[in-house]
Protein backbone atom coordinates (compact mmCIF):
# COMPACT_ATOMS: atom_id res chain seq x y z
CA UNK A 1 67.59 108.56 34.08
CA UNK A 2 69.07 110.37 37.28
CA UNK A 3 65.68 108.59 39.02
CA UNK A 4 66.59 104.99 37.77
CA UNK A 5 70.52 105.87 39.20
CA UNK A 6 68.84 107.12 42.49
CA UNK A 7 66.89 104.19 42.78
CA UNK A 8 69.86 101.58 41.99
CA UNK A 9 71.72 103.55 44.77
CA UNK A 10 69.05 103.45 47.48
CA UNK A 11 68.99 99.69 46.61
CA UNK A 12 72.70 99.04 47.10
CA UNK A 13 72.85 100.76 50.53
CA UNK A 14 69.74 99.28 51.59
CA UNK A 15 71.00 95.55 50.61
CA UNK A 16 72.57 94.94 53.65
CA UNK A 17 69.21 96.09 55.88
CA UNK A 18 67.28 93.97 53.76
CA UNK A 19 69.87 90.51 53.78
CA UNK A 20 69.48 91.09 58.10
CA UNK A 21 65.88 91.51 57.76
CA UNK A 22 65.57 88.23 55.47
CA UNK A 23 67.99 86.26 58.44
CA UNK A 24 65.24 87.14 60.89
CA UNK A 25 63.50 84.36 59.14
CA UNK A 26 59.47 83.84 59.27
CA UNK A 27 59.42 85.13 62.81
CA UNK A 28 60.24 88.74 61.84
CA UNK A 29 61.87 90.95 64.60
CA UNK A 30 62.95 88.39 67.59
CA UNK A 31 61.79 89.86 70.90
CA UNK A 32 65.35 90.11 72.57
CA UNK A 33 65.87 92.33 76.05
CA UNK A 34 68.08 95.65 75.24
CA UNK A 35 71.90 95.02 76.37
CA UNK A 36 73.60 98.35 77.51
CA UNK A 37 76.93 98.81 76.17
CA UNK A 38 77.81 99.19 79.46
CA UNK A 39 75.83 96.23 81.08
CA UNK A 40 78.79 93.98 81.22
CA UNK A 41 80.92 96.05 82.91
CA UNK A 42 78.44 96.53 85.65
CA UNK A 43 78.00 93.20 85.99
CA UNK A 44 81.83 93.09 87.05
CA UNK A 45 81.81 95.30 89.57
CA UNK A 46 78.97 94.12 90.91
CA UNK A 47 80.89 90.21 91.61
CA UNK A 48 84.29 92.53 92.67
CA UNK A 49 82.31 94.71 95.57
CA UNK A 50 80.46 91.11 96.15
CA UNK A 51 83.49 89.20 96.48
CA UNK A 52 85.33 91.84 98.56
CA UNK A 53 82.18 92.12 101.30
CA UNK A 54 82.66 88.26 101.13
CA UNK A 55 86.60 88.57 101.55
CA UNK A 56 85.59 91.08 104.64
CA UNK A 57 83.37 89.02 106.10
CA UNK A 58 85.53 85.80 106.16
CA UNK A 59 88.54 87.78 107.77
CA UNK A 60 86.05 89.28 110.54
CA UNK A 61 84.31 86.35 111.14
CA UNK A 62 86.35 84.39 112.80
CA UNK A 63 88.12 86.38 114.91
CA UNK A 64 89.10 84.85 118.11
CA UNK A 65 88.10 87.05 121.69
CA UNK A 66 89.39 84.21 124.42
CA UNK A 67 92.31 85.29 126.86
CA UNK A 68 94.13 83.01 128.34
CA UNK A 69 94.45 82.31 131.95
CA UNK A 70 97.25 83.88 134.35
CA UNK A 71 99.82 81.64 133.61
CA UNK A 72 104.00 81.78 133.82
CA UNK A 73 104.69 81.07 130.20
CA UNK A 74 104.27 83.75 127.37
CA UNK A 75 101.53 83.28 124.87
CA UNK A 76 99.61 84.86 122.01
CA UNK A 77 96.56 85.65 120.83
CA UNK A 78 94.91 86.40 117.19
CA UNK A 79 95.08 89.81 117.71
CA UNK A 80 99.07 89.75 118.35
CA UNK A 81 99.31 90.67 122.08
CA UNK A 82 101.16 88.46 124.31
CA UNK A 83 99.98 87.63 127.71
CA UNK A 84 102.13 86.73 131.08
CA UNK A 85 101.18 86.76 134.32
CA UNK A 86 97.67 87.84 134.11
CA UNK A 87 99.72 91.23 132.39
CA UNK A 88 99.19 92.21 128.83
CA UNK A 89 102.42 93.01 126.31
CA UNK A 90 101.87 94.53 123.19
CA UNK A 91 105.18 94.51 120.99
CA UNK A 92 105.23 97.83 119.06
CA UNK A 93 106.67 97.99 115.39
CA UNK A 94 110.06 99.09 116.57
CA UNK A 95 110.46 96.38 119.26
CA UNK A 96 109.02 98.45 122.25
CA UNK A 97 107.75 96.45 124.96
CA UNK A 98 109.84 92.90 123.79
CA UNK A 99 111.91 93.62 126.82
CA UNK A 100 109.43 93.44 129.20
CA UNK A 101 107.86 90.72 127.83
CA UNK A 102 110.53 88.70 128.62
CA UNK A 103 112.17 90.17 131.30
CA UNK A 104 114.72 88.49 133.76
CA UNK A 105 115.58 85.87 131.40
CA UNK A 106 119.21 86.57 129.89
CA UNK A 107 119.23 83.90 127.23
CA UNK A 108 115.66 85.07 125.74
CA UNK A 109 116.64 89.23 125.97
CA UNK A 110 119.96 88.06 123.78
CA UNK A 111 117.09 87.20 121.14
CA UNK A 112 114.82 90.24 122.10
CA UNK A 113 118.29 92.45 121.39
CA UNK A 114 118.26 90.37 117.42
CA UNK A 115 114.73 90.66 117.23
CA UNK A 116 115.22 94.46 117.89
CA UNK A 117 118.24 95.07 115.51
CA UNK A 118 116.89 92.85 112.53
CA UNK A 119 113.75 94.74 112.70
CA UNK A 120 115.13 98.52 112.55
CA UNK A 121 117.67 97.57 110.29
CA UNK A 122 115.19 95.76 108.08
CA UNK A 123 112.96 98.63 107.92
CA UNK A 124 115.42 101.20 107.07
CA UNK A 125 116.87 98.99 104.01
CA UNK A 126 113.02 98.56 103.44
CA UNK A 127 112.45 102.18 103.46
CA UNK A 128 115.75 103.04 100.96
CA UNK A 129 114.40 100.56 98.77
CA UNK A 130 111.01 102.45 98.08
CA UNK A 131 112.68 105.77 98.30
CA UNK A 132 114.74 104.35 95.26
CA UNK A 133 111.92 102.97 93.24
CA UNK A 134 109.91 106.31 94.00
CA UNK A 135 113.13 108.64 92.56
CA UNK A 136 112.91 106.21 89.69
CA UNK A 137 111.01 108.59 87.18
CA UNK A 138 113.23 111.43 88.44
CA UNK A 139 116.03 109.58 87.78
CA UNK A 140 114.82 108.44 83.83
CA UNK A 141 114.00 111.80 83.03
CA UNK A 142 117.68 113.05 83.69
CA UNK A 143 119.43 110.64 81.68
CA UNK A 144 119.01 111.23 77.81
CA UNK A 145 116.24 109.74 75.72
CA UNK A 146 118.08 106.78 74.30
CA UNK A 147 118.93 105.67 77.75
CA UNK A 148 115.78 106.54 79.58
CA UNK A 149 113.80 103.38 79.57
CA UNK A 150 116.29 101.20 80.53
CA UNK A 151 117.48 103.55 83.43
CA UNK A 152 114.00 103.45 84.64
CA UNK A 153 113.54 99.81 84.54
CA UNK A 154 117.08 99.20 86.14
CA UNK A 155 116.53 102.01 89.23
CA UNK A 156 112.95 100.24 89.67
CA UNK A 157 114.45 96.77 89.40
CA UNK A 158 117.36 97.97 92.23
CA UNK A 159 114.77 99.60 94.52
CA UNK A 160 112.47 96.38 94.71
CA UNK A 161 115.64 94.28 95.35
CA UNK A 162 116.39 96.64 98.39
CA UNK A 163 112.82 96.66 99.24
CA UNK A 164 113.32 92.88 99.34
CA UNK A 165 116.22 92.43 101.29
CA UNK A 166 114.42 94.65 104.16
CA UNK A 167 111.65 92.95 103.75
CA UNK A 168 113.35 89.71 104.86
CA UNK A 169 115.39 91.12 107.32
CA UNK A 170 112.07 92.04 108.89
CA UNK A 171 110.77 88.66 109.05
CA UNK A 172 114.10 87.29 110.39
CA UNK A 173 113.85 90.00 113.34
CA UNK A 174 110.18 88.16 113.51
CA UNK A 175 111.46 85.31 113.60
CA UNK A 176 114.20 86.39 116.59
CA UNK A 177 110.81 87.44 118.50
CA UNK A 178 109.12 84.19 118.10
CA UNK A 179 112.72 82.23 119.51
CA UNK A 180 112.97 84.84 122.53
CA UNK A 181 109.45 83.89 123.31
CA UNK A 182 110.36 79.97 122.71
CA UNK A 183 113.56 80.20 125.18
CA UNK A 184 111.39 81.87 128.10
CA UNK A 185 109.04 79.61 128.27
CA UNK A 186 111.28 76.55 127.85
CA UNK A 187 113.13 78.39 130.81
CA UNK A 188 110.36 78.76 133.01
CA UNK A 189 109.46 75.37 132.28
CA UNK A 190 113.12 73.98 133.15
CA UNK A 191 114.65 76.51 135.25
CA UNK A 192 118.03 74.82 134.94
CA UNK A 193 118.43 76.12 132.04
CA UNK A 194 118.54 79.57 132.05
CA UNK A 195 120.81 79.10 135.34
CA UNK A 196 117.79 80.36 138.09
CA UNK A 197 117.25 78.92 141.53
């Protein structure tokens, strides 16, 4: 009796072996390779570290190494040093050297003096902005618990706006640059202009 009971147990567990054995069909066990569990995961970071040597490559590649010759007007190459008169300017972060770039030509240092205001005001709101979003968990855990989530999400909300703002002030004060360089050379090319002999 307890042998029958053992028996009708080892054939109800063993039903479901038996029903994948019987899909296997005539063929019996099918010869597929062994998948790691983590195989596929591999596989991604294998096309990310692919497509970021490509990504490397492609932003390296074409990189531009001609200087241009003496001239009177300002330019620029790719690596964001300006050439004039056979000199080389490099314009710092905080505007040093945008004064001698254009030197002796009032109407261009009035943009040089914007390009130089913009940018450290820019980068100060810039600055607040990520200080804010930074003191954001600081701020959420001093508020009670009710009002903690949506104290968070407004300080990080505020300090990205701020971020913003600086952000674009930046680019105007780029922008200022880009005009200081325009008026030079337009100056040198018509002297006139800018009111020299």
């Amino acid at each position: 009796m307890i042998a029958a009971e053992q028996i009708d147990s080892h054939e109800s567990r063993d039903a479901p072996v038996l029903d994948a054995f019987e899909d296997l069909g005539a063929e019996g066990f099918s010869c597929q390779p062994f998948e790691p569990v983590y195989h596929r995961s591999v596989r991604r970071a294998r096309h990310a570290v692919a497509i970021g040597l490509a990504l490397v490559t492609a932003s390296t590649s074409a990189c531009a190494t001609y200087h241009p010759r003496a001239s009177r007007f300002i330019s620029r190459d790719a690596d964001g040093i300006h050439h004039r008169d056979g000199q080389d300017f490099k314009v710092g972060m905080f505007g040093g050297g945008a004064e001698s770039l254009v030197g002796g030509d009032p109407r261009a240092l009035e943009y040089v003096r914007r390009y130089k205001h913009l940018d450290h005001v820019g980068l100060a709101v810039y600055l607040v902005g990520l200080a804010t979003m930074l003191a954001s968990p600081f701020i959420g855990a001093a508020v009670p618990d009710r009002a903690q989530t949506p104290t968070l999400y407004g300080v990080l909300g505020l300090g990205a706006g701020i971020s913003i703002v600086g952000a674009a002030l930046t680019f105007k004060g780029e922008a200022a640059l880009i005009d200081a360089v325009n008026v030079y050379n337009d100056d040198v090319a018509d002297p006139a202009r800018a009111g020299r002999p």
